[in-house]
N, C-alpha and C. Protein backbone atom coordinates (compact mmCIF):
# COMPACT_ATOMS: atom_id res chain seq x y z
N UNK A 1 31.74 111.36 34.00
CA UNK A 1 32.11 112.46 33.12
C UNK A 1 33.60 112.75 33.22
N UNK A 2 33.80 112.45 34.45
CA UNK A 2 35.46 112.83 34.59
C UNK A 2 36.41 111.75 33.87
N UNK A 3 35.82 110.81 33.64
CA UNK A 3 36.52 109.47 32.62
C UNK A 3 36.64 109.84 32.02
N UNK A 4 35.97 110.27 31.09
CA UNK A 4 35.15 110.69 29.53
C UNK A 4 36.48 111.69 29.41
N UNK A 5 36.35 112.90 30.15
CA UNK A 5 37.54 114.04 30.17
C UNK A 5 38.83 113.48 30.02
N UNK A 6 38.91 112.80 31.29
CA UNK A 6 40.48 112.29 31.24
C UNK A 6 40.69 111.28 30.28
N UNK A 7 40.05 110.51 29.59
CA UNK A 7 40.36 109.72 28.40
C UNK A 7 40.64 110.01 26.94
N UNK A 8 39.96 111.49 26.85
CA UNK A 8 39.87 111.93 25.43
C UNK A 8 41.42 112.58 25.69
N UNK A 9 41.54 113.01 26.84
CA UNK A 9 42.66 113.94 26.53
C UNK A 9 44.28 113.16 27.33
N UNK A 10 43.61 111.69 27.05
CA UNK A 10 45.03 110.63 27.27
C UNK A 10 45.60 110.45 26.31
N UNK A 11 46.44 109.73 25.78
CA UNK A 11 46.94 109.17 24.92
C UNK A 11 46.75 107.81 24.76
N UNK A 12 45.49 107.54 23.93
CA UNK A 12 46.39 107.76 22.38
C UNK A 12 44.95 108.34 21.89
N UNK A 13 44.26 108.52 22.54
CA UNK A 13 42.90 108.90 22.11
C UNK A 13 42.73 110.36 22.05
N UNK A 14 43.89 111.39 22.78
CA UNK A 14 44.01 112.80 22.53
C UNK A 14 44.69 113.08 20.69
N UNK A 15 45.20 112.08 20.45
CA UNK A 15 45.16 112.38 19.14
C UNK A 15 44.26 112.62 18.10
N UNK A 16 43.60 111.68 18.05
CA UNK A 16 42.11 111.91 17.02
C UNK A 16 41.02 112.85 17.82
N UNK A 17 41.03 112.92 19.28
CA UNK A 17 40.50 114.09 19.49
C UNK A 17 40.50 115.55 18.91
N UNK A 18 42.06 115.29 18.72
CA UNK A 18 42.18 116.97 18.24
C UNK A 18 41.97 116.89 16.82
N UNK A 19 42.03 115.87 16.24
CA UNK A 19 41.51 115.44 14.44
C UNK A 19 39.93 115.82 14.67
N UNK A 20 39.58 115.54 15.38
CA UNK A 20 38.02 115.44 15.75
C UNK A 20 37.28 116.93 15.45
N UNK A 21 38.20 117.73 16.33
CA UNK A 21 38.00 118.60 16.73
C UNK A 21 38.29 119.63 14.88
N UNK A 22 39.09 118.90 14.44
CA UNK A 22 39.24 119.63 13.09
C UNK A 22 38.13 119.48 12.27
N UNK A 23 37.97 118.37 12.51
CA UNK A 23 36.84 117.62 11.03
C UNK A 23 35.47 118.55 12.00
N UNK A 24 35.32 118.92 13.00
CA UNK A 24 33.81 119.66 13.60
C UNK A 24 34.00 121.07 12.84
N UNK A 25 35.21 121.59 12.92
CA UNK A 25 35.06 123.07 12.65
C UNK A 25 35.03 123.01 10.90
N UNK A 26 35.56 121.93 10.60
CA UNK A 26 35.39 122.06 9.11
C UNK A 26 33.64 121.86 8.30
N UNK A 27 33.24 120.91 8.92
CA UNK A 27 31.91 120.70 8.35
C UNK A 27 31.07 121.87 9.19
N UNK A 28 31.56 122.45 9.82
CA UNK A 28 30.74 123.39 10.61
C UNK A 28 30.68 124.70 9.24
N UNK A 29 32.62 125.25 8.79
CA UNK A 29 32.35 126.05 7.83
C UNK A 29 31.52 125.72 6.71
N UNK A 30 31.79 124.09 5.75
CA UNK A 30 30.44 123.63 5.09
C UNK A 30 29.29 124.36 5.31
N UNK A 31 28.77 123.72 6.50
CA UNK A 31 27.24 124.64 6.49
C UNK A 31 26.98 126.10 6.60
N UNK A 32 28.01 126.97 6.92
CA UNK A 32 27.75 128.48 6.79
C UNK A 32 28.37 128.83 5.40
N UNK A 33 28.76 127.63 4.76
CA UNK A 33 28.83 127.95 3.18
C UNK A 33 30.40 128.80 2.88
N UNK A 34 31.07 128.52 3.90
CA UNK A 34 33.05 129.32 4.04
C UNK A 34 33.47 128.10 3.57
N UNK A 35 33.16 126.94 3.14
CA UNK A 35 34.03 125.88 2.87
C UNK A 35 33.10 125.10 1.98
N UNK A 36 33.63 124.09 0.98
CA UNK A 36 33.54 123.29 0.05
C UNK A 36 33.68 121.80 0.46
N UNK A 37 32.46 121.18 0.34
CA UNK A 37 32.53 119.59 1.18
C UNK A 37 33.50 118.90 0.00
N UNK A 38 33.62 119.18 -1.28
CA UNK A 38 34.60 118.26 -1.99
C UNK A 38 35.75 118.93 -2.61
N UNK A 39 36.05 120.37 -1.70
CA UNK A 39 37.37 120.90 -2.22
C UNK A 39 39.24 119.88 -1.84
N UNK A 40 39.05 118.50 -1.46
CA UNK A 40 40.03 118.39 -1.61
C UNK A 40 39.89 117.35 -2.21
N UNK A 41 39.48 116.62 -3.26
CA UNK A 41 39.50 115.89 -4.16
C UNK A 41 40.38 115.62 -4.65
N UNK A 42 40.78 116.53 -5.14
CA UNK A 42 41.95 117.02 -6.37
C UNK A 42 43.37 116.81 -6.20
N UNK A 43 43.45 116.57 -4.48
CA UNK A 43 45.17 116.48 -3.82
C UNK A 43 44.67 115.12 -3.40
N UNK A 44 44.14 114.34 -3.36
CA UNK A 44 43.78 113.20 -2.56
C UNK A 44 43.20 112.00 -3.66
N UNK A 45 43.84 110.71 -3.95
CA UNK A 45 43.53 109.77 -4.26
C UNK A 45 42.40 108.79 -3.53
N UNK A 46 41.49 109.07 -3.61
CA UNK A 46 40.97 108.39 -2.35
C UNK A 46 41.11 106.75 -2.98
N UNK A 47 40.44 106.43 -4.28
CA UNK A 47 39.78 105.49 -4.95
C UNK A 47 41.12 104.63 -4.47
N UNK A 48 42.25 105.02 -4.89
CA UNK A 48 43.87 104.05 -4.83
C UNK A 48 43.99 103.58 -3.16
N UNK A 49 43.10 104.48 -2.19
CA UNK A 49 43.05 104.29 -0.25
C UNK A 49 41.40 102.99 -0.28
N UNK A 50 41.19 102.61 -0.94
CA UNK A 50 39.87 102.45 -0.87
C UNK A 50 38.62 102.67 -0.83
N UNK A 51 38.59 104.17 -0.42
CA UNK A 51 37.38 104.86 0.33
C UNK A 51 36.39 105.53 -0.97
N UNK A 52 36.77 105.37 -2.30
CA UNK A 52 36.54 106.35 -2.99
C UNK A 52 35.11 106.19 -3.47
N UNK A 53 34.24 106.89 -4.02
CA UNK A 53 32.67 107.10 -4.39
C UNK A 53 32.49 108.30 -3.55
N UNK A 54 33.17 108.78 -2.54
CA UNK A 54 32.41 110.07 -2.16
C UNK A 54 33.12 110.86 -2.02
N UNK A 55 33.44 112.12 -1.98
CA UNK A 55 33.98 113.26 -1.64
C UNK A 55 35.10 112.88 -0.28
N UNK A 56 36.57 112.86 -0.64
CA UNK A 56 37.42 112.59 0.63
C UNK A 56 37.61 113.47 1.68
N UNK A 57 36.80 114.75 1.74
CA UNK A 57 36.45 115.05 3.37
C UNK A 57 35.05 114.30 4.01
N UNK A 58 34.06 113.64 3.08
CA UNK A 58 33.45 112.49 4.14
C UNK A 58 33.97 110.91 4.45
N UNK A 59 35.02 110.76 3.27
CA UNK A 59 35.88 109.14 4.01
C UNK A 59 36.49 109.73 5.03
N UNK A 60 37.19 110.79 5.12
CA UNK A 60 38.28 110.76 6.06
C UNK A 60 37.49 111.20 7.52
N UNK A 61 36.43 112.08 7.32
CA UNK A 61 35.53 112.53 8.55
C UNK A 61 34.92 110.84 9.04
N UNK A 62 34.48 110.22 8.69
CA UNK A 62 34.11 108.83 9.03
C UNK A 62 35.41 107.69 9.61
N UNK A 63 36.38 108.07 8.97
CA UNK A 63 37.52 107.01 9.63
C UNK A 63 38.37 107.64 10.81
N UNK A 64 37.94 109.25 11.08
CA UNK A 64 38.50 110.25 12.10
C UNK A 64 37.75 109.34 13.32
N UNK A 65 36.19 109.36 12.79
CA UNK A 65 34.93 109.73 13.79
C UNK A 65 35.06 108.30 14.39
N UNK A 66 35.68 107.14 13.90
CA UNK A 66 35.48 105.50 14.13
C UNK A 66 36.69 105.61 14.28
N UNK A 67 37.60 105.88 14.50
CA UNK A 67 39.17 106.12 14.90
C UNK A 67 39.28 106.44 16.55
N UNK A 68 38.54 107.64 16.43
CA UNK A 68 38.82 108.23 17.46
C UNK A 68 37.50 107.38 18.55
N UNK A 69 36.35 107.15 18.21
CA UNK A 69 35.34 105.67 18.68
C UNK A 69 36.65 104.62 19.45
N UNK A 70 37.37 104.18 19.01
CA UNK A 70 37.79 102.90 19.41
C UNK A 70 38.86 103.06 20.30
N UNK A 71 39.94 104.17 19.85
CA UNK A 71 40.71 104.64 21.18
C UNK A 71 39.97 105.37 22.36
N UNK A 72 39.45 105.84 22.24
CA UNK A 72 38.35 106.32 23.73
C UNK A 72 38.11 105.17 24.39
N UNK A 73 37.57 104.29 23.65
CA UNK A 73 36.64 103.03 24.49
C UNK A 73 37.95 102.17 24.64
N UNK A 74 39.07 101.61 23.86
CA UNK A 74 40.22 100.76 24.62
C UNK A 74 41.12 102.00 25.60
N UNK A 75 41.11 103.41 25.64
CA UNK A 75 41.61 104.05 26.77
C UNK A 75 40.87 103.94 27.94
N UNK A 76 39.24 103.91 27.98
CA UNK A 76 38.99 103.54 29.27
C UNK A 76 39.09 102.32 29.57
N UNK A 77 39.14 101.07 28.87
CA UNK A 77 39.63 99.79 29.49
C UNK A 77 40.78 99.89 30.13
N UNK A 78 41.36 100.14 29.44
CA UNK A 78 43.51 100.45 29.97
C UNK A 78 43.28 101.52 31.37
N UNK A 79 42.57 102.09 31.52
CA UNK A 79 42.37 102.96 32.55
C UNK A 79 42.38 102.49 33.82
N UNK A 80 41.31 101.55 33.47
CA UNK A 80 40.34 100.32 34.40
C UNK A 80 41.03 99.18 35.05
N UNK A 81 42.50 99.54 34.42
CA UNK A 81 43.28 97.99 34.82
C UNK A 81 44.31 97.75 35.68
N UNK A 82 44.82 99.52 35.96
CA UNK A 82 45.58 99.37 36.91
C UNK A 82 47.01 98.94 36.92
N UNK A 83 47.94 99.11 35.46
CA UNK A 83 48.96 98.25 34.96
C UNK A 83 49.47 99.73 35.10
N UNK A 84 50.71 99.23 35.12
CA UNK A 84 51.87 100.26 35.65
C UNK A 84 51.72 101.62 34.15
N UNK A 85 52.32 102.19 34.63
CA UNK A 85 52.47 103.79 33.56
C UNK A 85 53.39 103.40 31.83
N UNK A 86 53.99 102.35 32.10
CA UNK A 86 55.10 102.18 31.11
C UNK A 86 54.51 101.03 30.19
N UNK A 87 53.66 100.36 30.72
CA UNK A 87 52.69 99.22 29.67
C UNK A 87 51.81 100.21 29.49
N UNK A 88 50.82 101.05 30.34
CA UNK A 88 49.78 101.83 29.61
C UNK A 88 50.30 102.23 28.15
N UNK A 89 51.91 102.98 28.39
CA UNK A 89 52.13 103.79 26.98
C UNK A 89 52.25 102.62 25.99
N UNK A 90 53.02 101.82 26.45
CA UNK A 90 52.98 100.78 25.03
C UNK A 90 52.11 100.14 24.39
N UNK A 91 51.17 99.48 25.26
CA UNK A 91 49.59 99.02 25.07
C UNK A 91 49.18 100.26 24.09
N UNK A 92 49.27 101.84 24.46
CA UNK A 92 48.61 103.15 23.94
C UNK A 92 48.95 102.93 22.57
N UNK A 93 50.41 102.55 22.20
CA UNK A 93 50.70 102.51 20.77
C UNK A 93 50.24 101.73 19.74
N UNK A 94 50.08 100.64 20.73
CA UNK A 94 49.44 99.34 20.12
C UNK A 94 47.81 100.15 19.47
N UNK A 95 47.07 100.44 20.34
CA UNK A 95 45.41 100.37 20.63
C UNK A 95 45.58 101.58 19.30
N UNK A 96 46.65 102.44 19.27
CA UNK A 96 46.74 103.85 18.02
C UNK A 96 46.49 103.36 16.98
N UNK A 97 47.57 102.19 16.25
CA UNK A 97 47.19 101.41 15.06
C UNK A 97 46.15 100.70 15.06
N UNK A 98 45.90 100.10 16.15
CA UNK A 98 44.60 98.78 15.78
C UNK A 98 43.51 99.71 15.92
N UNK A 99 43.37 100.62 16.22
CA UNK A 99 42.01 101.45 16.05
C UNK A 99 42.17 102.17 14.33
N UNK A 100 42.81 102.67 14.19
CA UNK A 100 43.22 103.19 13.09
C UNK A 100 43.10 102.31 11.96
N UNK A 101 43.52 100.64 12.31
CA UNK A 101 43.23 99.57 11.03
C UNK A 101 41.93 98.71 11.34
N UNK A 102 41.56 99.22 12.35
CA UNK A 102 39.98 99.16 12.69
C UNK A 102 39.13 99.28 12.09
N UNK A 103 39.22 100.75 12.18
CA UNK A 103 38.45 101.70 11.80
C UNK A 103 38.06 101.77 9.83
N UNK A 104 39.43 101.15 9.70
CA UNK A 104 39.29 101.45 8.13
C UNK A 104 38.67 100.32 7.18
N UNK A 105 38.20 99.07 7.66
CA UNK A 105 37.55 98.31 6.82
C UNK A 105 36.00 99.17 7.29
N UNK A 106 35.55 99.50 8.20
CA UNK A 106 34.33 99.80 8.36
C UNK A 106 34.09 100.93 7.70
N UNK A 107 35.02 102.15 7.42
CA UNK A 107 34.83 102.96 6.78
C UNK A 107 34.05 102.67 5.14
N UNK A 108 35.22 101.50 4.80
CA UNK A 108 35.36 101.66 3.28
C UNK A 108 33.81 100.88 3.39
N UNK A 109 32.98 99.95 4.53
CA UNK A 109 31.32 99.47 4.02
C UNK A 109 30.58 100.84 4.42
N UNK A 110 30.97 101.42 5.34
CA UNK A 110 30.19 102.86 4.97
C UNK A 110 30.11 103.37 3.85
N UNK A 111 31.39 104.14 3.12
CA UNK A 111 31.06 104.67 2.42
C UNK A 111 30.27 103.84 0.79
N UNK A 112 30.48 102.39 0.80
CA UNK A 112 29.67 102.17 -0.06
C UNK A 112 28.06 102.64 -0.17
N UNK A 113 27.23 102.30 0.62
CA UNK A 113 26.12 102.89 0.42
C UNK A 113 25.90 104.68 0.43
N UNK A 114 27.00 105.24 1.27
CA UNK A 114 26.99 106.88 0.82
C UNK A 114 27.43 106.99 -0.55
N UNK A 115 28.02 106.33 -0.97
CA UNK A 115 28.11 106.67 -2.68
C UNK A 115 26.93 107.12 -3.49
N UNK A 116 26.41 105.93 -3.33
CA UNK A 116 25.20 106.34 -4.09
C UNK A 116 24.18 107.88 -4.05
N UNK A 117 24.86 108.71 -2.83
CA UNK A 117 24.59 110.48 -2.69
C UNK A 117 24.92 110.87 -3.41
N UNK A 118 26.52 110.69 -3.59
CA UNK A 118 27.52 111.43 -4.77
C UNK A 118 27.48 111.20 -6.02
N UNK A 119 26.57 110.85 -6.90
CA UNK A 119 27.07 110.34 -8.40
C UNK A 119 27.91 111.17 -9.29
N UNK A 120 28.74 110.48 -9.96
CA UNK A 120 30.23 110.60 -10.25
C UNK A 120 30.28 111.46 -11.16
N UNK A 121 28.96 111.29 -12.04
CA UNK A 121 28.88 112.79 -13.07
C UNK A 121 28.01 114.17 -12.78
N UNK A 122 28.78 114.89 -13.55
CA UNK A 122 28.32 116.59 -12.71
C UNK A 122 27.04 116.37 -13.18
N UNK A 123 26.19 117.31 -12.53
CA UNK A 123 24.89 118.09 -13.10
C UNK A 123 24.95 118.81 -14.32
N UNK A 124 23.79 118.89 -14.56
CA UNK A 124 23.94 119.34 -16.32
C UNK A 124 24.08 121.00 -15.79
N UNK A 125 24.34 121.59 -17.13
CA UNK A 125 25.34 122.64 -17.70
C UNK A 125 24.67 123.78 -18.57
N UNK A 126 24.59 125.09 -18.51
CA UNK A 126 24.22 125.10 -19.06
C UNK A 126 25.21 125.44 -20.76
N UNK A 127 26.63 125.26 -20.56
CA UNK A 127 26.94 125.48 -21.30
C UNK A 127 27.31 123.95 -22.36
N UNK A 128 26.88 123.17 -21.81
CA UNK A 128 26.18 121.61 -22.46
C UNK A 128 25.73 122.62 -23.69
N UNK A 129 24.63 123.24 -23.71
CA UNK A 129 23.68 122.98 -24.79
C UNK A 129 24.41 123.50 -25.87
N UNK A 130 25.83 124.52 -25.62
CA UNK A 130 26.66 125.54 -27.04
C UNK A 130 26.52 124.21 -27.83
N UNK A 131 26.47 124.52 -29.02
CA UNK A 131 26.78 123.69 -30.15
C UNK A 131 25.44 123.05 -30.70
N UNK A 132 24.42 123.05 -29.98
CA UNK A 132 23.16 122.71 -30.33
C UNK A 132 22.34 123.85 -30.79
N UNK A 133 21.02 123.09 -32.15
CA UNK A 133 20.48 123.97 -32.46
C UNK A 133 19.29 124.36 -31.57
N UNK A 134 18.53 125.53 -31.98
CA UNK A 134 17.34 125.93 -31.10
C UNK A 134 16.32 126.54 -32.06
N UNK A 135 14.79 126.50 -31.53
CA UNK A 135 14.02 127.33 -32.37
C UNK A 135 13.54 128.67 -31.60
N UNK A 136 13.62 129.52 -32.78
CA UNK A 136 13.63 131.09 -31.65
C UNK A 136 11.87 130.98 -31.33
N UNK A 137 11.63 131.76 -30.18
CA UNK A 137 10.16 131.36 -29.47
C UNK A 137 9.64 132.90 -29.44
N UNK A 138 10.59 133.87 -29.67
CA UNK A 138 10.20 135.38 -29.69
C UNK A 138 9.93 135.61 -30.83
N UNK A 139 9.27 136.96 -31.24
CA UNK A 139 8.96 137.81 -32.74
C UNK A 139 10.55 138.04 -33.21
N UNK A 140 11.54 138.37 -32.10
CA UNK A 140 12.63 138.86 -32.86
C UNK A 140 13.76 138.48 -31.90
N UNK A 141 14.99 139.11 -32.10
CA UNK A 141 16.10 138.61 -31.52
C UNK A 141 17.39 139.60 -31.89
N UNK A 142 17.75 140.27 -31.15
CA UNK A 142 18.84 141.00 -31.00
C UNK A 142 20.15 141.15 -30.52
N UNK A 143 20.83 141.85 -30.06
CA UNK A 143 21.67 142.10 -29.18
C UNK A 143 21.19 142.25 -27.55
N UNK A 144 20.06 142.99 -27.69
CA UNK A 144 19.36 142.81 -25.98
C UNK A 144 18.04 142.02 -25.58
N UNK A 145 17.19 141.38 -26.69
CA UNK A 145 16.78 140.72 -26.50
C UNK A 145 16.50 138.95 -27.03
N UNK A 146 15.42 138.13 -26.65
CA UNK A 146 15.42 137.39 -27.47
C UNK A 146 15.40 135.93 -26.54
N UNK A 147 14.40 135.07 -27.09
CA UNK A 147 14.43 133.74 -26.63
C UNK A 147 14.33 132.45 -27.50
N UNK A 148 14.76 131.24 -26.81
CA UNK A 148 14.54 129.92 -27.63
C UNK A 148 14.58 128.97 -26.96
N UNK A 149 14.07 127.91 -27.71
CA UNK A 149 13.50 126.41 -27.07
C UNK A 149 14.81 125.95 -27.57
N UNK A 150 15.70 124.87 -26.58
CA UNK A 150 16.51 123.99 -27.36
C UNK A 150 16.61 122.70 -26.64
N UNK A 151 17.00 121.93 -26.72
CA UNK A 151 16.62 120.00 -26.54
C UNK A 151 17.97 119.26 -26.47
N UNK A 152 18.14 119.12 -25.28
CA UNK A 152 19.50 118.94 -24.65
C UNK A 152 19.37 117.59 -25.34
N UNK A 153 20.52 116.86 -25.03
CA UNK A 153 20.89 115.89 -25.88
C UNK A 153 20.85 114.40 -25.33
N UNK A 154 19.80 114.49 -24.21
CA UNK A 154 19.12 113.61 -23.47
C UNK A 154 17.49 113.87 -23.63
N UNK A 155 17.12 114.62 -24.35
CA UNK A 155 15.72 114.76 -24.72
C UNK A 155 14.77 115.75 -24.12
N UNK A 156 15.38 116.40 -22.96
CA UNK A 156 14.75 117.36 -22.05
C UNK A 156 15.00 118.45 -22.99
N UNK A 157 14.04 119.28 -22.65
CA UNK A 157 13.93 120.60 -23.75
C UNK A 157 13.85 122.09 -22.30
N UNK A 158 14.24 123.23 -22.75
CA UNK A 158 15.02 124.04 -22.10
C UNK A 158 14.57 125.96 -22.82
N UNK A 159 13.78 126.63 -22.02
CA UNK A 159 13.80 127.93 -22.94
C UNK A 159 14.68 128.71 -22.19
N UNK A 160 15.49 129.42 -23.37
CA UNK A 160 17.03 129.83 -22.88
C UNK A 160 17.03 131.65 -23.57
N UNK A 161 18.00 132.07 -22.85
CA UNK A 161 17.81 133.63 -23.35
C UNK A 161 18.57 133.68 -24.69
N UNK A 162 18.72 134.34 -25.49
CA UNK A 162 19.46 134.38 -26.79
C UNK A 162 19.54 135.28 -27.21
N UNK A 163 20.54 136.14 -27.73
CA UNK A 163 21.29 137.35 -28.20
C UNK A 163 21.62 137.36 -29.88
N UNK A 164 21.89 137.84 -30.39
CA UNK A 164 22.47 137.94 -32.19
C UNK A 164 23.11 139.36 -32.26
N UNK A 165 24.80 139.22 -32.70
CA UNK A 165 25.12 139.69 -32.95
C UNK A 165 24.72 140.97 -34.31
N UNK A 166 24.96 141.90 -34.52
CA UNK A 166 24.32 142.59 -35.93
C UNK A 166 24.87 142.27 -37.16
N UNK A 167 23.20 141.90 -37.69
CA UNK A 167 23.40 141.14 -39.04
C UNK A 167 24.26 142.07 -40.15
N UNK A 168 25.54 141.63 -40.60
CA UNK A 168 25.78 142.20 -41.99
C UNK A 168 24.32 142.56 -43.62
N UNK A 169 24.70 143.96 -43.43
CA UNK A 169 23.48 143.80 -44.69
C UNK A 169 23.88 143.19 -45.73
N UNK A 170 24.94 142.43 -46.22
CA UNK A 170 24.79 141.61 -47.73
C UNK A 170 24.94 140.35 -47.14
N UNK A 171 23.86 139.52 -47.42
CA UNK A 171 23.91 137.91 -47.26
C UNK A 171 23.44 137.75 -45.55
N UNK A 172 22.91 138.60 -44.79
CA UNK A 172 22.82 138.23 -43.51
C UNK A 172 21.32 138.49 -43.26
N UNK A 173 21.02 137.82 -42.24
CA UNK A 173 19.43 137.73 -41.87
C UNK A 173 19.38 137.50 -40.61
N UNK A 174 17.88 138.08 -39.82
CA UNK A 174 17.55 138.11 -38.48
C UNK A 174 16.73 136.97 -38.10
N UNK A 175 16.98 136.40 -37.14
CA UNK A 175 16.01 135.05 -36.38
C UNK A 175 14.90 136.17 -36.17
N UNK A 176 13.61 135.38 -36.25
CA UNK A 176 12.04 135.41 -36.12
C UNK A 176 11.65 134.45 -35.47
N UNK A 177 10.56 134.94 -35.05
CA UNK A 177 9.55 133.55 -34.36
C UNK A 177 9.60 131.92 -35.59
N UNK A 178 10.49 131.08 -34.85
CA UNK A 178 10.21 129.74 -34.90
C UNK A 178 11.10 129.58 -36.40
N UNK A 179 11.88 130.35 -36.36
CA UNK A 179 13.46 130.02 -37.14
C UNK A 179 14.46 129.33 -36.28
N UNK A 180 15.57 129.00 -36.89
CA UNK A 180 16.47 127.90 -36.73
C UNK A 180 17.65 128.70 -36.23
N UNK A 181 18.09 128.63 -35.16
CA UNK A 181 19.31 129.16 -34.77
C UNK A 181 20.69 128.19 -34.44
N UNK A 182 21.51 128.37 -34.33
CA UNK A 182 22.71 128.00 -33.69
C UNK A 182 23.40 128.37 -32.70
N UNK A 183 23.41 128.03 -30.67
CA UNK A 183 24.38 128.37 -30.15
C UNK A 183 25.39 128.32 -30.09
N UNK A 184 26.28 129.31 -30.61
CA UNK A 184 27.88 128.90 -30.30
C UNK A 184 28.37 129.66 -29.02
N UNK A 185 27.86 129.97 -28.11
CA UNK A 185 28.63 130.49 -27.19
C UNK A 185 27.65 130.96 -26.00
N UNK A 186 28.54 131.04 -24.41
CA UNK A 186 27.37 131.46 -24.09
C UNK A 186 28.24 132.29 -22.97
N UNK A 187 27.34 133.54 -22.81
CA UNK A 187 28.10 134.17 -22.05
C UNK A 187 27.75 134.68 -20.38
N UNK A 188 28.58 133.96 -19.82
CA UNK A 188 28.49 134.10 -18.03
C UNK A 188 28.20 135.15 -17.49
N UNK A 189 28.60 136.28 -18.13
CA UNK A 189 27.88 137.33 -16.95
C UNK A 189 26.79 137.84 -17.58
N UNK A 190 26.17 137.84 -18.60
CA UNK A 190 24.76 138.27 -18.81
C UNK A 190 24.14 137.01 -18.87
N UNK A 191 24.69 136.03 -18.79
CA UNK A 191 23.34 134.41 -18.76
C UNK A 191 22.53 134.45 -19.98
N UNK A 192 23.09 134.54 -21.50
CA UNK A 192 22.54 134.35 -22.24
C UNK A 192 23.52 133.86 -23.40
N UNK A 193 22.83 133.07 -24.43
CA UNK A 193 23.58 132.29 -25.12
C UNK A 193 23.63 133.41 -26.53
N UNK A 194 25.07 133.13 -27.39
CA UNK A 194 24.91 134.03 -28.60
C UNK A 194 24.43 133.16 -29.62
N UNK A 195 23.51 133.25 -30.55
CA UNK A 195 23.07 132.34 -31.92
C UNK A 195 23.20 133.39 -32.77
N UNK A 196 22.98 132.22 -33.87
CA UNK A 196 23.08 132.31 -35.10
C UNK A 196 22.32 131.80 -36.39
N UNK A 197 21.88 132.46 -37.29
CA UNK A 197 20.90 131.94 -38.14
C UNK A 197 21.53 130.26 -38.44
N UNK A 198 21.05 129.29 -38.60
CA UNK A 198 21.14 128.14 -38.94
C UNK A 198 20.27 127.44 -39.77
N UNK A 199 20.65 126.70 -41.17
CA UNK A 199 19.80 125.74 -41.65
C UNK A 199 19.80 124.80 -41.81
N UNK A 200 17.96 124.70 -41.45
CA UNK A 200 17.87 123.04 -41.04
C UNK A 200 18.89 121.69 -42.11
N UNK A 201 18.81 122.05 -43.38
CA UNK A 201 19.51 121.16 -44.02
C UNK A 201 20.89 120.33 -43.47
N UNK A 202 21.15 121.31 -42.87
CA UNK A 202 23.05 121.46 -42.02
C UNK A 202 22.90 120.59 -41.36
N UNK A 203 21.60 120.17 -40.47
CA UNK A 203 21.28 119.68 -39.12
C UNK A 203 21.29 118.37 -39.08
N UNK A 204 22.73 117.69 -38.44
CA UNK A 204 23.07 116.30 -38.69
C UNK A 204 21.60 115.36 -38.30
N UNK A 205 21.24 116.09 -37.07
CA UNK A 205 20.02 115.63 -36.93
C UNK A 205 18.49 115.08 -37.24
N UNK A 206 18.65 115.71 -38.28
CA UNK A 206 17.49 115.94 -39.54
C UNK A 206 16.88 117.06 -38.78
């Protein structure tokens, strides 16, 4: 155990220790939900580093975790050997990179099969469906109430809340049970979509 101690906190293996020690407290906030497993995407090229198909806080947590693997285990060899203080450090510099270019072909066959966790397109939406028509499923439909069936554009069908602004009395009319509406909009803090009378004729769809 006293190896173990004095090796992590030698050089060159006290380096990725303390990386180590970052990437624990970070996936630690992950799971109490204080942090975002793919909030750094957006500053980070991974795909142009190789590593890319998954979220670049799990390439880089994997090439930390096999980084810091290989300097531990060539610091206790170098330990073991008994060579003066001034080759340990240079050997140390050496074992820094070759663990580090080690580490990184194995990463990039890891993360191939973790890809397949991440697929590259979001989850559906519900604001996907604005622009599609719907049939109203209630007697009526208002400003506070009101529902409809509508058929996402992969074939799955969806009953959604639905609102209508107030009809003008010349030329305007109210959705009924199993009339034709139109979402154009949908609004986030009450979770319901606004429609609109629609006819079928219009409907590129037939």
């Amino acid at each position: 155990m006293a190896e173990f101690l004095h090796a992590i906190a030698t050089f060159p293996a006290v380096l990725f220790t303390a990386a180590l020690v970052v990437v624990i407290g970070f996936w630690l906030l992950v799971l109490l939900g204080a942090a975002d497993h793919d909030g750094f995407d957006a500053d980070v090229d991974a795909d142009a580093l190789g590593l890319g198909g998954v979220p670049v806080s799990v390439s880089a947590s994997l090439l930390i975790v096999l980084s810091w693997f290989f300097t531990l285990t060539g610091t206790v060899v170098l330990s073991r050997t008994g060579w003066p203080d001034a080759l340990h450090h240079l050997l140390g510099a050496v074992l820094l990179f070759a663990s580090l270019f080690g580490a990184w072909p194995l990463t990039r066959a890891l993360v191939r099969p973790l890809a397949k966790l991440f697929p590259d397109e979001p989850g559906p939406s519900l604001h996907d469906f604005v622009g599609l028509t719907c049939t109203i499923r209630t007697g009526r439909v208002d400003g506070d109430f009101g529902q409809a069936e509508v058929a996402a554009r992969d074939g799955s069908t969806a009953v959604v809340q639905v609102r209508q602004n107030e009809v003008p009395q010349n030329g305007g009319s109210r959705l009924a049970l199993g009339s034709t509406g139109l979402l154009y909009a949908y609004d986030d803090t009450g979770e319901f979509f606004w429609v609109t009378p629609f006819d079928k004729a219009l409907d590129p769809r037939g």
